[in-house]
C-alpha atoms as a PDB file:
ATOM      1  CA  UNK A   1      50.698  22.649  15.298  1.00  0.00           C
ATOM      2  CA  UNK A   2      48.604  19.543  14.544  1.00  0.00           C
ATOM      3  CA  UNK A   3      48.251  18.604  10.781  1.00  0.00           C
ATOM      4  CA  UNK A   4      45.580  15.529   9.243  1.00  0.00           C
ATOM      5  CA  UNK A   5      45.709  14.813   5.742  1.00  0.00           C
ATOM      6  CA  UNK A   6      42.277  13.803   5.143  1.00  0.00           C
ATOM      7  CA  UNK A   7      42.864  11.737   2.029  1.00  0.00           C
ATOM      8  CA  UNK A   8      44.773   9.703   3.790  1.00  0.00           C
ATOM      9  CA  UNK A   9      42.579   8.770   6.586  1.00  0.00           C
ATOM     10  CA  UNK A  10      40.850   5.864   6.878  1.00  0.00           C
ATOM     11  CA  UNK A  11      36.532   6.050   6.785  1.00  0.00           C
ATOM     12  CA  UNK A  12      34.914   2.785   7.418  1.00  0.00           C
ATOM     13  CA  UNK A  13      31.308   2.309   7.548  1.00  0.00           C
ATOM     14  CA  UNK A  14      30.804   5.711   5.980  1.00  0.00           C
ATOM     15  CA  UNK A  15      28.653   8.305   7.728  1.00  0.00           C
ATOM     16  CA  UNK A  16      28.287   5.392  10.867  1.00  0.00           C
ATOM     17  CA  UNK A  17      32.102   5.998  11.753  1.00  0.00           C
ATOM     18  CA  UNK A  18      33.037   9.729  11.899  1.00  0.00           C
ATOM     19  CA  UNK A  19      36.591  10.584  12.713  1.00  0.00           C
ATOM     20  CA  UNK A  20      36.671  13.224  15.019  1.00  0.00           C
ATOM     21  CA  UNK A  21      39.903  14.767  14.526  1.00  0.00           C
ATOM     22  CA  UNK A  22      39.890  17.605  17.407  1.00  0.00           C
ATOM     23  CA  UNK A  23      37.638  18.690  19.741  1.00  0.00           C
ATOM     24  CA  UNK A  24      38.481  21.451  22.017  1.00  0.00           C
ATOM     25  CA  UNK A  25      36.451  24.790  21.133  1.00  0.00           C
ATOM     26  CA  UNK A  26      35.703  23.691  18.178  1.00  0.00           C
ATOM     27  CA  UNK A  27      35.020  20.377  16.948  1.00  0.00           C
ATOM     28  CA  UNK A  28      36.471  19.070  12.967  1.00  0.00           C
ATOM     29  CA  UNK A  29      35.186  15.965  11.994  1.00  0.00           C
ATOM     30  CA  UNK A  30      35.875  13.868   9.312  1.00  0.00           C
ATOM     31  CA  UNK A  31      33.182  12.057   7.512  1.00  0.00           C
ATOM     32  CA  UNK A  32      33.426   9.441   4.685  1.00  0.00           C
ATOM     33  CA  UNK A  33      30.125   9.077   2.926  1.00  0.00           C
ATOM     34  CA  UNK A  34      29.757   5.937   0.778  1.00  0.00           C
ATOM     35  CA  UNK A  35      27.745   5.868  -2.532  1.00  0.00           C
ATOM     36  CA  UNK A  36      24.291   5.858  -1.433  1.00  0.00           C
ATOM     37  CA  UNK A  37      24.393   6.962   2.400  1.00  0.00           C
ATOM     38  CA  UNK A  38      23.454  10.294   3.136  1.00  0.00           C
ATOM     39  CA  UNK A  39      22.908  12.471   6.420  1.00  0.00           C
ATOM     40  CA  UNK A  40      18.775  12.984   6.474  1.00  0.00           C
ATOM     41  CA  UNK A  41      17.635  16.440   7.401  1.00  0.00           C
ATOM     42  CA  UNK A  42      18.942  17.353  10.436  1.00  0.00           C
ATOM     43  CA  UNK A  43      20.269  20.758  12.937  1.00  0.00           C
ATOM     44  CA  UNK A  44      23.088  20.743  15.317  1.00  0.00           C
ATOM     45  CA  UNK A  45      22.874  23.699  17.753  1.00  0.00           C
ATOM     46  CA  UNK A  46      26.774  24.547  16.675  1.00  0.00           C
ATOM     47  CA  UNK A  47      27.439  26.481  13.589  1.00  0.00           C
ATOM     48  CA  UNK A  48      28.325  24.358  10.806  1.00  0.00           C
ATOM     49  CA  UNK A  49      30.857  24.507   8.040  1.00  0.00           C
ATOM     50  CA  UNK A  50      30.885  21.458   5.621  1.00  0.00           C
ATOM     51  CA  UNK A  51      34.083  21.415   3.471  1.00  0.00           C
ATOM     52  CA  UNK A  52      33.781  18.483   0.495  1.00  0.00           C
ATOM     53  CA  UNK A  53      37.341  17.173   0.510  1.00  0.00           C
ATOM     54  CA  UNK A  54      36.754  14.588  -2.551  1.00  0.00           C
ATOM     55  CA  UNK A  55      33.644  13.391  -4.669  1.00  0.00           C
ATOM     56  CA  UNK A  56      30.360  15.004  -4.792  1.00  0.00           C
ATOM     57  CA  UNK A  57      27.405  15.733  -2.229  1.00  0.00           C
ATOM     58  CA  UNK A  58      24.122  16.935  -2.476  1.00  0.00           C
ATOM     59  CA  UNK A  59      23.440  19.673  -0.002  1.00  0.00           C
ATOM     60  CA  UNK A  60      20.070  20.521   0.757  1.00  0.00           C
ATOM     61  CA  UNK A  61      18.843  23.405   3.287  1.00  0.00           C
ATOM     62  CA  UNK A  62      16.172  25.891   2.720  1.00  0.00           C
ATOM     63  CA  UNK A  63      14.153  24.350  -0.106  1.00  0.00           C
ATOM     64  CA  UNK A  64      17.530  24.944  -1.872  1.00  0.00           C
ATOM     65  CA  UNK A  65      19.838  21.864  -3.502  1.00  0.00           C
ATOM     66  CA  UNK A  66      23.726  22.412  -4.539  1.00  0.00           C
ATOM     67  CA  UNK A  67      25.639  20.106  -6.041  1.00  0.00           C
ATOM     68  CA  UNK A  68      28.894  20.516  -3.974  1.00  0.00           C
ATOM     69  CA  UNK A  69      32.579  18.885  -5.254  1.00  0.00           C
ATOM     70  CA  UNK A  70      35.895  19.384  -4.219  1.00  0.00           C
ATOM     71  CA  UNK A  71      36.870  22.746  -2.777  1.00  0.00           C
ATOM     72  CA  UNK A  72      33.227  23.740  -1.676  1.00  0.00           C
ATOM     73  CA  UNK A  73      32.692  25.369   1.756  1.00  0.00           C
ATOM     74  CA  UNK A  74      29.030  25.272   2.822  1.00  0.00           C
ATOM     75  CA  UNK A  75      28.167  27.155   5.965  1.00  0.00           C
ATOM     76  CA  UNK A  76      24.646  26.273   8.073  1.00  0.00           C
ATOM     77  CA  UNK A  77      23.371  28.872  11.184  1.00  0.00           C
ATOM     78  CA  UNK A  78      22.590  26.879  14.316  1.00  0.00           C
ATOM     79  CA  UNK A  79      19.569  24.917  14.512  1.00  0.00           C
ATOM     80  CA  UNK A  80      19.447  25.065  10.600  1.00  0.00           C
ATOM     81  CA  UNK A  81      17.617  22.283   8.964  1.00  0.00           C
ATOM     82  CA  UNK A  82      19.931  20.684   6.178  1.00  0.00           C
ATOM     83  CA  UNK A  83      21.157  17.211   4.260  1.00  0.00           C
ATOM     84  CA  UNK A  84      23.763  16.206   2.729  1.00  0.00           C
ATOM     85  CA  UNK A  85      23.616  12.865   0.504  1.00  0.00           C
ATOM     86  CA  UNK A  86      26.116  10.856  -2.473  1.00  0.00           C
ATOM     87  CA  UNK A  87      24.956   8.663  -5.404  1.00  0.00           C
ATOM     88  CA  UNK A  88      28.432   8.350  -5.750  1.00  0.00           C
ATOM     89  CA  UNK A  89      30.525   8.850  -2.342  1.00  0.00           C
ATOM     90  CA  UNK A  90      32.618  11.652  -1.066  1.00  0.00           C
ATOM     91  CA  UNK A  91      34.727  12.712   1.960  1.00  0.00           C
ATOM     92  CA  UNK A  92      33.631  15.587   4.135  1.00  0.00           C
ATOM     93  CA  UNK A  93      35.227  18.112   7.042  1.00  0.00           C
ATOM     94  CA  UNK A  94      32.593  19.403   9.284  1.00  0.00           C
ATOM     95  CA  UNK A  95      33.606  22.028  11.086  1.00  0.00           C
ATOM     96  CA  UNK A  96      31.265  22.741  14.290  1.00  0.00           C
ATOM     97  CA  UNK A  97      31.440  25.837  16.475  1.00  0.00           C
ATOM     98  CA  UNK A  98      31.530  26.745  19.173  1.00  0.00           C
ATOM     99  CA  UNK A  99      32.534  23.433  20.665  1.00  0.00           C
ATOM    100  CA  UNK A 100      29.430  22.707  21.942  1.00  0.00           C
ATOM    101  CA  UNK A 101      26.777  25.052  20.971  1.00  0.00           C
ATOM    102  CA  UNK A 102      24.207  25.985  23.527  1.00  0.00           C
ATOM    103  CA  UNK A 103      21.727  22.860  24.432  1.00  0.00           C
ATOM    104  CA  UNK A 104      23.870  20.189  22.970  1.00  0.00           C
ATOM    105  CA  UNK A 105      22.726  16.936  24.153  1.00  0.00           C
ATOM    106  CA  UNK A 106      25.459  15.627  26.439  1.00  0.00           C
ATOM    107  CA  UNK A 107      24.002  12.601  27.555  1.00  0.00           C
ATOM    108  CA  UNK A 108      22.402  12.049  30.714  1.00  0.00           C
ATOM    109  CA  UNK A 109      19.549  14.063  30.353  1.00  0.00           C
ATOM    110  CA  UNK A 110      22.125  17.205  30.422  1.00  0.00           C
ATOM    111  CA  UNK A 111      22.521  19.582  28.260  1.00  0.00           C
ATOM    112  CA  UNK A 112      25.895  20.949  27.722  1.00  0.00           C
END
């Protein structure tokens, strides 16, 4: 059994230093976002859960925006386009899956 607690951990630089935490199958990152920063619209090619550990994000995807705090579990279909910003900072989990998805960039030129 591994165990994080993720209020503990330190963030610095925000959404520029990620902690990955495991990465085997599945990949759980933790992300500190700092007021202001946010993670422009973007797609991974993984399935994507978003879990908002503390503070409050903006989630955008669809045309749709939700407010997410503390508790919230936001799920995203490969390739879907999202964002996720803070006026005031927060601490995300992402949750990717599988570990990597089909075309992930690798590096290289490969895909993995």
């Amino acid at each position: 059994m591994q165990t994080w607690d993720l209020t503990a951990i330190d963030t610095p630089g925000g959404i520029v230093s990620p902690v990955v935490l495991h990465s085997d199958e599945a990949r759980a990152v933790l992300i500190g976002v700092e007021p202001g920063q946010q993670l422009g619209d973007h797609q991974v090619t993984e399935r994507a859960w978003i879990v908002v550990v503390s503070g409050e994000v903006q989630v955008e995807a669809d045309g749709q925006t939700v407010t997410a705090r503390p508790g919230t579990l936001a799920t995203f279909a490969p390739g879907e386009r999202h964002a996720v910003s803070s006026a005031e900072g927060a601490r995300i989990l992402l949750l990717l899956a599988p570990w990597p998805g089909d075309g992930h960039f690798r590096g290289g030129g490969e895909a993995a």
